[in-house]
N, C-alpha and C. Protein backbone atom coordinates (compact mmCIF):
# COMPACT_ATOMS: atom_id res chain seq x y z
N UNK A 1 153.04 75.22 -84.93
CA UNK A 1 154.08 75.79 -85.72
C UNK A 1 155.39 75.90 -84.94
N UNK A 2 155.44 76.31 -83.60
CA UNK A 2 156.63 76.16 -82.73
C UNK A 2 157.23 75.10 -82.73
N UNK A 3 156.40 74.28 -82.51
CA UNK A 3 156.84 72.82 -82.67
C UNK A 3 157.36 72.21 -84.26
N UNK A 4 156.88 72.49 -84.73
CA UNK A 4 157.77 72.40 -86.35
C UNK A 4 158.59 72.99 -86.54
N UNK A 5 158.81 74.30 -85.64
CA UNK A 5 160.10 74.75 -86.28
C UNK A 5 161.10 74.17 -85.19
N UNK A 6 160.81 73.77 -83.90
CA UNK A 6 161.86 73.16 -82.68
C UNK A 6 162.34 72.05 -83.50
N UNK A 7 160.92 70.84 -84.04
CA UNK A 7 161.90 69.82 -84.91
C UNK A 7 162.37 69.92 -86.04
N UNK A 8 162.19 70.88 -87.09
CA UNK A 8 163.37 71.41 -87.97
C UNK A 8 164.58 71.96 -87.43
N UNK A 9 164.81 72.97 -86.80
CA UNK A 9 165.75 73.35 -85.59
C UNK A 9 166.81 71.93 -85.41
N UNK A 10 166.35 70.91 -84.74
CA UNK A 10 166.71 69.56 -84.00
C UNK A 10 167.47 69.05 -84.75
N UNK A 11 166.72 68.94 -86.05
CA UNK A 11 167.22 68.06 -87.53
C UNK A 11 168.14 68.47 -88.08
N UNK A 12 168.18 70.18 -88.21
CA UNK A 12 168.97 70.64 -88.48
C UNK A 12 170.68 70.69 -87.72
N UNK A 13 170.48 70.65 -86.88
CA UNK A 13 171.70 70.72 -85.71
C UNK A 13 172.16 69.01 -85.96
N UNK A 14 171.05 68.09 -86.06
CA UNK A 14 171.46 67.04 -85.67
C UNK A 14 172.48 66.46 -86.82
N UNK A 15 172.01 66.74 -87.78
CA UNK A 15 172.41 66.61 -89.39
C UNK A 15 173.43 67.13 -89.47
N UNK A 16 173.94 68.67 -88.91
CA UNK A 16 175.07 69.54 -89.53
C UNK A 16 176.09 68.46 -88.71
N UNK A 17 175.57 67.88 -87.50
CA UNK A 17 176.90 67.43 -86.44
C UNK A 17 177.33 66.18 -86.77
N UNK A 18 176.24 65.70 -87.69
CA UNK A 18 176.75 64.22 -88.67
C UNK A 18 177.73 64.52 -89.65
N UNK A 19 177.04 65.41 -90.17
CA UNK A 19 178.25 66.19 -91.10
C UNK A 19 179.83 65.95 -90.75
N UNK A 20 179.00 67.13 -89.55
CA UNK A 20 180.91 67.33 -89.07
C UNK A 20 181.50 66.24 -89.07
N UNK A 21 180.83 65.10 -88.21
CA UNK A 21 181.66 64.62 -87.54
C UNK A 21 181.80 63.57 -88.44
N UNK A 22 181.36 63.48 -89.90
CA UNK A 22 181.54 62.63 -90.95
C UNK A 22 183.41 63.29 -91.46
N UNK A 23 183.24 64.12 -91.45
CA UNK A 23 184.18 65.25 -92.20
C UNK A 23 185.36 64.43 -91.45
N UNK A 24 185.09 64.92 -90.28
CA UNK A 24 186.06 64.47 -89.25
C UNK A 24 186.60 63.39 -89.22
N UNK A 25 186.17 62.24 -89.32
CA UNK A 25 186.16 60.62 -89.63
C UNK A 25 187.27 60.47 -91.27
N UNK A 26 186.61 61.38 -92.34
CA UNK A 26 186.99 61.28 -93.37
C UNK A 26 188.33 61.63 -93.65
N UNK A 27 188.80 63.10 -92.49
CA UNK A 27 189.80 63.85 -93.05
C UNK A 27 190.91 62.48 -91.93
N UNK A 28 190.60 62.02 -90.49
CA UNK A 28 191.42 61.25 -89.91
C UNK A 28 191.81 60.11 -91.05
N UNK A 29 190.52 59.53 -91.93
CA UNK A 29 190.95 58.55 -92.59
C UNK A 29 191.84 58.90 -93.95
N UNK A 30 192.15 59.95 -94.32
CA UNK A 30 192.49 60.74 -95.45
C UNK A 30 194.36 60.58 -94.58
N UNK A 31 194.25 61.24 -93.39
CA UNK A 31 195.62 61.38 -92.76
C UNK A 31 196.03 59.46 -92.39
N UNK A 32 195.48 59.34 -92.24
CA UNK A 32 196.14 57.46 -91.81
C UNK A 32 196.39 56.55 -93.36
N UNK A 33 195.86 57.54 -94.35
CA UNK A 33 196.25 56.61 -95.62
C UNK A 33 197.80 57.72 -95.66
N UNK A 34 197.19 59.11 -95.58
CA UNK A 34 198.62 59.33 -96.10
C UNK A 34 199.98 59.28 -95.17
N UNK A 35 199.66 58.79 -93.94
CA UNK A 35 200.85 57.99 -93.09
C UNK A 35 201.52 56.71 -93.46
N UNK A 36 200.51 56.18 -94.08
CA UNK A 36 200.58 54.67 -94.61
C UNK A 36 201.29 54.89 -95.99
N UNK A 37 201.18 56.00 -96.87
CA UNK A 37 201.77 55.90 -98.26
C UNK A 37 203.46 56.91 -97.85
N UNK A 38 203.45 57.02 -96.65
CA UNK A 38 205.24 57.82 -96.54
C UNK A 38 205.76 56.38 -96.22
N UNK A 39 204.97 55.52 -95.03
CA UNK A 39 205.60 54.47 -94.39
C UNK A 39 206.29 53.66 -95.64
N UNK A 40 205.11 53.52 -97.00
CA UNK A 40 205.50 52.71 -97.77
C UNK A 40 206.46 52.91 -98.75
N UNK A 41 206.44 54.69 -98.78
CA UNK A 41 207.71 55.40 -100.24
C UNK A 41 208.95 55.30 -99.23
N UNK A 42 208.66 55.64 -97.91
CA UNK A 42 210.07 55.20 -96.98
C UNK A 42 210.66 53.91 -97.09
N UNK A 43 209.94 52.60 -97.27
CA UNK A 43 210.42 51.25 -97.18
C UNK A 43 210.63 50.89 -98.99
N UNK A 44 210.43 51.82 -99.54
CA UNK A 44 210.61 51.71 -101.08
C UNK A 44 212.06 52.49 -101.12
N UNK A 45 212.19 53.84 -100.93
CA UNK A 45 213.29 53.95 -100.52
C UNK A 45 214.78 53.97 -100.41
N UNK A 46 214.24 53.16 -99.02
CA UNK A 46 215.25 52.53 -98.17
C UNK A 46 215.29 51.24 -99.41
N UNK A 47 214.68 50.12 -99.58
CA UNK A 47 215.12 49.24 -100.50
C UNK A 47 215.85 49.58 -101.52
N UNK A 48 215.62 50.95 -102.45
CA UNK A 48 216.03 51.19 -103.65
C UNK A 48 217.68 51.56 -103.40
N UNK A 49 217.92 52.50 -101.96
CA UNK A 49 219.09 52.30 -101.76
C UNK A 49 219.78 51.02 -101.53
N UNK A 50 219.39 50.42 -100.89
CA UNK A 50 219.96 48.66 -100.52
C UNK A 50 220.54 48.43 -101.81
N UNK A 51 219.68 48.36 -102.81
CA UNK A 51 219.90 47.85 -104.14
C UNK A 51 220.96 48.77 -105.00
N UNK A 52 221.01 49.94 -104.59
CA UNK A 52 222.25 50.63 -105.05
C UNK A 52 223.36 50.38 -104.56
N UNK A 53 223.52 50.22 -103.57
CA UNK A 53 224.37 49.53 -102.33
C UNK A 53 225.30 48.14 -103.24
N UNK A 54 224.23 47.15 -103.09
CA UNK A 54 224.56 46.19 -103.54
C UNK A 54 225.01 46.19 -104.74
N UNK A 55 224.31 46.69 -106.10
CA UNK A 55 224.99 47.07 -107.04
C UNK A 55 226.07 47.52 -107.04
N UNK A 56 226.73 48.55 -106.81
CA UNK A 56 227.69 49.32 -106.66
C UNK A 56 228.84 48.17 -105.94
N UNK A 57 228.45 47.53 -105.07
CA UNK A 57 229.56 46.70 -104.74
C UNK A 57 230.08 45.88 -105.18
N UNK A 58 228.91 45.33 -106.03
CA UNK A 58 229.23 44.01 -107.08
C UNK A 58 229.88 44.48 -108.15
N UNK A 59 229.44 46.23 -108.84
CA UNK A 59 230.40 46.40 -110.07
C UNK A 59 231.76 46.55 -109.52
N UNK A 60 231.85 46.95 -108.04
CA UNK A 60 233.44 47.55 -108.16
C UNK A 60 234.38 45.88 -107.80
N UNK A 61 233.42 45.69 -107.03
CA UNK A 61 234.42 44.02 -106.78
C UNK A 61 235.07 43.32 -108.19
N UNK A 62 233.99 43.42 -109.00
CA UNK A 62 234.18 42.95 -110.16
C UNK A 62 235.47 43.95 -110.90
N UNK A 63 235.34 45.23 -110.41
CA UNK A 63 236.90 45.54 -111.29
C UNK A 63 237.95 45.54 -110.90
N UNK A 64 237.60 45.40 -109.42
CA UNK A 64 238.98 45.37 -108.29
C UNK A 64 239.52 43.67 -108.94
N UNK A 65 238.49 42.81 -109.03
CA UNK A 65 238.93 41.27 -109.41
C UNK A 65 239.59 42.06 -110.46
N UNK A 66 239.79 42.43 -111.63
CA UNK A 66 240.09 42.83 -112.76
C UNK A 66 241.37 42.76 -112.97
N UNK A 67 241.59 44.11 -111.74
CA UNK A 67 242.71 44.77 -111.61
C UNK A 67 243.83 43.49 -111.04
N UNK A 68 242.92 42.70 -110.21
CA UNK A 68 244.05 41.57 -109.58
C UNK A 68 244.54 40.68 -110.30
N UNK A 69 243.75 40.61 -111.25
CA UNK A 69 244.20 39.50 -112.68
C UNK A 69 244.55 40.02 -113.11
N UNK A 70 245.08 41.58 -113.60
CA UNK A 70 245.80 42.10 -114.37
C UNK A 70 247.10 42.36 -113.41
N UNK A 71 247.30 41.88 -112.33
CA UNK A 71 248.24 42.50 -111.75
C UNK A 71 249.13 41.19 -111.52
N UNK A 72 248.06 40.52 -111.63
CA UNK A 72 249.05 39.16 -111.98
C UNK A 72 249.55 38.42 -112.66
N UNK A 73 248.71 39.32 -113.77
CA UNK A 73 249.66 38.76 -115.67
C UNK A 73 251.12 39.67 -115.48
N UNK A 74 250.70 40.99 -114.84
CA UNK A 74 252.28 41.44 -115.26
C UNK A 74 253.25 41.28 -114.21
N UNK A 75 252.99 40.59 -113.40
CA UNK A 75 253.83 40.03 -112.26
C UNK A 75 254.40 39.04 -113.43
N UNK A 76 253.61 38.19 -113.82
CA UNK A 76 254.65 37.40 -114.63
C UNK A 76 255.22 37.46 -115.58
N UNK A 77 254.73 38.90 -116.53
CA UNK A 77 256.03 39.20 -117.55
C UNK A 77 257.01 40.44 -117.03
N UNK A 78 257.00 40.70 -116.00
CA UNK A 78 257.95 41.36 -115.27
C UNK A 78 258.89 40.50 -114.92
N UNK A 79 258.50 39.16 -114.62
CA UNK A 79 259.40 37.86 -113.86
C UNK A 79 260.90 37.61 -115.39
N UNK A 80 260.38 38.49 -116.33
CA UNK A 80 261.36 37.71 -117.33
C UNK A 80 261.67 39.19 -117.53
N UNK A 81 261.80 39.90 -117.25
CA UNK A 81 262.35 41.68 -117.66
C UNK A 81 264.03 41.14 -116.51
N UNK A 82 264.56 42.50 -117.49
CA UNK A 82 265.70 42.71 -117.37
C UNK A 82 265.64 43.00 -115.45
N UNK A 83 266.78 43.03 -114.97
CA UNK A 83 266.79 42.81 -113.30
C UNK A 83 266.99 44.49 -113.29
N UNK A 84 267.41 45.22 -113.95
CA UNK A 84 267.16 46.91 -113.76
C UNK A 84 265.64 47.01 -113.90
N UNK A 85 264.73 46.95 -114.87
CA UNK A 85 263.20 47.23 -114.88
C UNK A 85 263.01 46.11 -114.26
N UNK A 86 262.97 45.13 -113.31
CA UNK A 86 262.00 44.15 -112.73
C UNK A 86 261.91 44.97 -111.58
N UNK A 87 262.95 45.05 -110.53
CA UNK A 87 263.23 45.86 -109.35
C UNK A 87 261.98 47.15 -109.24
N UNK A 88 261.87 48.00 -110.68
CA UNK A 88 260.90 49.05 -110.30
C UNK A 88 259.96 48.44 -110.73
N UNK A 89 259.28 47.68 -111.39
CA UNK A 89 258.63 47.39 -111.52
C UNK A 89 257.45 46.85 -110.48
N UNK A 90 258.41 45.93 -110.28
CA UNK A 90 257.60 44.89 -109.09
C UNK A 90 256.85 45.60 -107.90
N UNK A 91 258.13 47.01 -107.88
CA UNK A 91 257.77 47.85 -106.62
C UNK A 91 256.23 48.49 -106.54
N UNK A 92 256.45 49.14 -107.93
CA UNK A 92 254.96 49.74 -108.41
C UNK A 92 253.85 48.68 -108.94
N UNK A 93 254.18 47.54 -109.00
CA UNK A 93 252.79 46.79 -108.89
C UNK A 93 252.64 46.16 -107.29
N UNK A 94 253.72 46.13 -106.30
CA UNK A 94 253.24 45.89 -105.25
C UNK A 94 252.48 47.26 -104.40
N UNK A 95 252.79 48.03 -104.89
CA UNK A 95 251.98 49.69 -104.27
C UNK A 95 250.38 49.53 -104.61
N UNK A 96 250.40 49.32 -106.56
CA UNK A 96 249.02 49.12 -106.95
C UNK A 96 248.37 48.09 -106.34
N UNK A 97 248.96 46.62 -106.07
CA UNK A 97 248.26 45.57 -105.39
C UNK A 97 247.72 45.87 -103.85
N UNK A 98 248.72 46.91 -102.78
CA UNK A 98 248.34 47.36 -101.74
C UNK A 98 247.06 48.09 -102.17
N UNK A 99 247.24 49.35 -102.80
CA UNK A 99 245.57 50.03 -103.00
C UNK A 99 244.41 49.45 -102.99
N UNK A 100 244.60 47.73 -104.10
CA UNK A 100 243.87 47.16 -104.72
C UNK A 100 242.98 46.75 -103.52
N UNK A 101 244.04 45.92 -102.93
CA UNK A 101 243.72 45.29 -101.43
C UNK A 101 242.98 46.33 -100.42
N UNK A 102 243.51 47.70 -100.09
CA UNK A 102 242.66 48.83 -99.17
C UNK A 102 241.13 48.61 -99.87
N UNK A 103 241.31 49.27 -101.02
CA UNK A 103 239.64 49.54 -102.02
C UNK A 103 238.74 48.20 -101.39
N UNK A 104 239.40 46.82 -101.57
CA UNK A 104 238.36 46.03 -101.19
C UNK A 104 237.85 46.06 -99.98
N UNK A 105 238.58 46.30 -99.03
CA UNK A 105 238.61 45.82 -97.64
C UNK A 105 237.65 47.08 -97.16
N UNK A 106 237.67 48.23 -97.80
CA UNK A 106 236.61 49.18 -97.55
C UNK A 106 235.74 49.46 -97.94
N UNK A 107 235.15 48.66 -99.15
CA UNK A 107 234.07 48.39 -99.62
C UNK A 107 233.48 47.45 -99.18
N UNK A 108 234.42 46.43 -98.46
CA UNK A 108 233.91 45.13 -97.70
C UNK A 108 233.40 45.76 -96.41
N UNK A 109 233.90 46.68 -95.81
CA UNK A 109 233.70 47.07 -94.22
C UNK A 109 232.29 47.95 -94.45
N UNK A 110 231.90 48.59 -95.77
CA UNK A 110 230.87 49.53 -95.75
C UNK A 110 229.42 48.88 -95.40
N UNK A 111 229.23 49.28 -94.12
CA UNK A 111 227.76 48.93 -93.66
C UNK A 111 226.46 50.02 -93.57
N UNK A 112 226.68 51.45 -93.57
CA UNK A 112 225.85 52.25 -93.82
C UNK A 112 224.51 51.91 -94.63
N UNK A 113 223.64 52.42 -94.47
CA UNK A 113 222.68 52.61 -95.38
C UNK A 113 222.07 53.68 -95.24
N UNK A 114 222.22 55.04 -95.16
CA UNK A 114 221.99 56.18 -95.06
C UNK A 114 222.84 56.77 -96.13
N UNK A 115 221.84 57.44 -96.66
CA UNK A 115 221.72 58.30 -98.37
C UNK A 115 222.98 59.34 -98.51
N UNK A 116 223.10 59.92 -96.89
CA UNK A 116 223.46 60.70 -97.42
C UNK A 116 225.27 60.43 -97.49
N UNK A 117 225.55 59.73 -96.22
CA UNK A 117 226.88 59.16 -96.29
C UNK A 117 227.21 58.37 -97.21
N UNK A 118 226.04 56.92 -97.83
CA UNK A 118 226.42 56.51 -99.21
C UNK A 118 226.72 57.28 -99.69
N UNK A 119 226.46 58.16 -100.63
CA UNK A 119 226.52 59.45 -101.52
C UNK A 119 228.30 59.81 -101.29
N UNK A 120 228.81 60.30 -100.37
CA UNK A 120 229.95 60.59 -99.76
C UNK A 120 230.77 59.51 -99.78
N UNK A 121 230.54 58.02 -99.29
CA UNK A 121 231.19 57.08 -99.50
C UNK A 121 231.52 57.06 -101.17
N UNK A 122 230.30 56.28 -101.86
CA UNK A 122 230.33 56.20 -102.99
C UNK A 122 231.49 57.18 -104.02
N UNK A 123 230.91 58.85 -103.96
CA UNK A 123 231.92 59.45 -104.62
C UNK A 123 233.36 59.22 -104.27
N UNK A 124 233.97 59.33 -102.91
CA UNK A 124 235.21 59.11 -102.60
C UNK A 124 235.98 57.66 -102.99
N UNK A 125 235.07 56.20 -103.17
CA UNK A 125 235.65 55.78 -103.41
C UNK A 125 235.80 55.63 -105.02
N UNK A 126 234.66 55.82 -105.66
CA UNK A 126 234.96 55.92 -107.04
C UNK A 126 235.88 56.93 -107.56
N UNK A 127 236.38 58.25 -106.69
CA UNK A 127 237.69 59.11 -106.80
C UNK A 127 239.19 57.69 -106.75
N UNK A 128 239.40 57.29 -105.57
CA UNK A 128 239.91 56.15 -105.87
C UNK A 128 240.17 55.28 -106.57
N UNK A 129 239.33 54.86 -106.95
CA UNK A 129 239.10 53.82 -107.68
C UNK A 129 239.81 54.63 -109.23
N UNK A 130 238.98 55.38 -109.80
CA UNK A 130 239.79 56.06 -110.98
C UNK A 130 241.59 56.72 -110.71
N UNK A 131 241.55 57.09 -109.70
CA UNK A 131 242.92 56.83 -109.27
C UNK A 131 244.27 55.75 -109.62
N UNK A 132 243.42 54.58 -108.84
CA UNK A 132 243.90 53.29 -109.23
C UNK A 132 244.20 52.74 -110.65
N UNK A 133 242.79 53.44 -111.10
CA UNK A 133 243.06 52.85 -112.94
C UNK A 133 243.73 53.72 -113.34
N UNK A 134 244.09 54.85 -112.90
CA UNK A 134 245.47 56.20 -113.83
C UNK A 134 246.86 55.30 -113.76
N UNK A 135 246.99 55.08 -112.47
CA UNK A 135 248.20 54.38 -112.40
C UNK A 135 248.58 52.98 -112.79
N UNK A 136 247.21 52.46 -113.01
CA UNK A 136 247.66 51.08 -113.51
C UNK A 136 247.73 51.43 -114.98
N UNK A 137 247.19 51.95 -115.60
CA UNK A 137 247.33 52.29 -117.24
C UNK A 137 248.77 53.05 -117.40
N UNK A 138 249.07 53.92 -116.72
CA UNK A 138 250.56 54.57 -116.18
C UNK A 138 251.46 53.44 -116.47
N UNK A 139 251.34 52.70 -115.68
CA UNK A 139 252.27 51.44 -115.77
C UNK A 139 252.22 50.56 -116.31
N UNK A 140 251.22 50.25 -116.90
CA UNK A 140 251.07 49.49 -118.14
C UNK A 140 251.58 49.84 -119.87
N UNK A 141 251.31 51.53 -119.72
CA UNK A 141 251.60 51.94 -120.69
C UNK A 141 253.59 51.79 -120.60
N UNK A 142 254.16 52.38 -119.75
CA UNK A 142 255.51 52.14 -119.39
C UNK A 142 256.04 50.81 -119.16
N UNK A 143 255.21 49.62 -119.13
CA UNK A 143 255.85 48.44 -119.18
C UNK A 143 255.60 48.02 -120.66
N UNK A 144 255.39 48.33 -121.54
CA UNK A 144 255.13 47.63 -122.90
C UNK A 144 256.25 48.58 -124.15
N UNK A 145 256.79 49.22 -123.17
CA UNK A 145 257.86 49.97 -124.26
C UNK A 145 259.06 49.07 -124.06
């Protein structure tokens, strides 16, 4: 009977430490998946910004082009205005064409990819940018009278 209970005893110990050390195995493999699913929402992400990135550059290029074709239709019906309105004129579409020109060249220079400075970039230049379109509608509206 001693002896039956030493190898129940044995079995018992031996079993609980499989246990454990199953547990143990399970919870490491539990932590290396969920290292593996940040690695992967991190590289998801980081892509999803890229792609905002890129978006965002392509819509504004596309209105900055806009603005340059519009700035060059009224370059040329300014070319036939009276020489009192051409003079201001020309002045304030060469101001708007300078902006036009900054906006690109700093949307061209933006290399960041960190969330939180995009964010900061982004709003400031779209402050700009609506800027730009006050005054070009400004002057558009005042060149058609």
């Amino acid at each position: 009977m001693p002896l039956a209970i030493a190898v129940f005893m044995t079995e018992t110990m031996f079993s609980s430490c499989q246990s454990s050390t199953k547990k143990v195995e399970n919870a490491q493999d539990n932590l290396q998946n969920a290292k593996d699913n940040v690695v992967v929402a991190k590289q998801e992400l980081n892509q999803a910004l890229k792609d905002s990135i890129q978006q965002f550059k392509k819509e504004s290029e596309e209105k900055i082009s806009n603005y340059e074709k519009n700035i060059a239709d009224l370059k040329a019906k300014i070319a036939i205005q009276k020489k009192e309105n051409k003079a201001l004129y020309e002045k304030k579409l060469a101001r708007l064409e300078q902006k036009s020109n900054d906006l690109k060249k700093k949307l061209a220079d933006y290399k960041k990819d960190e969330k939180d400075k995009w964010t900061s970039f982004k709003n400031e230049f779209n402050h700009d940018m609506d800027e730009l379109s006050k005054e070009f509608k400004d002057l558009t509206v005042k060149n058609t009278k």
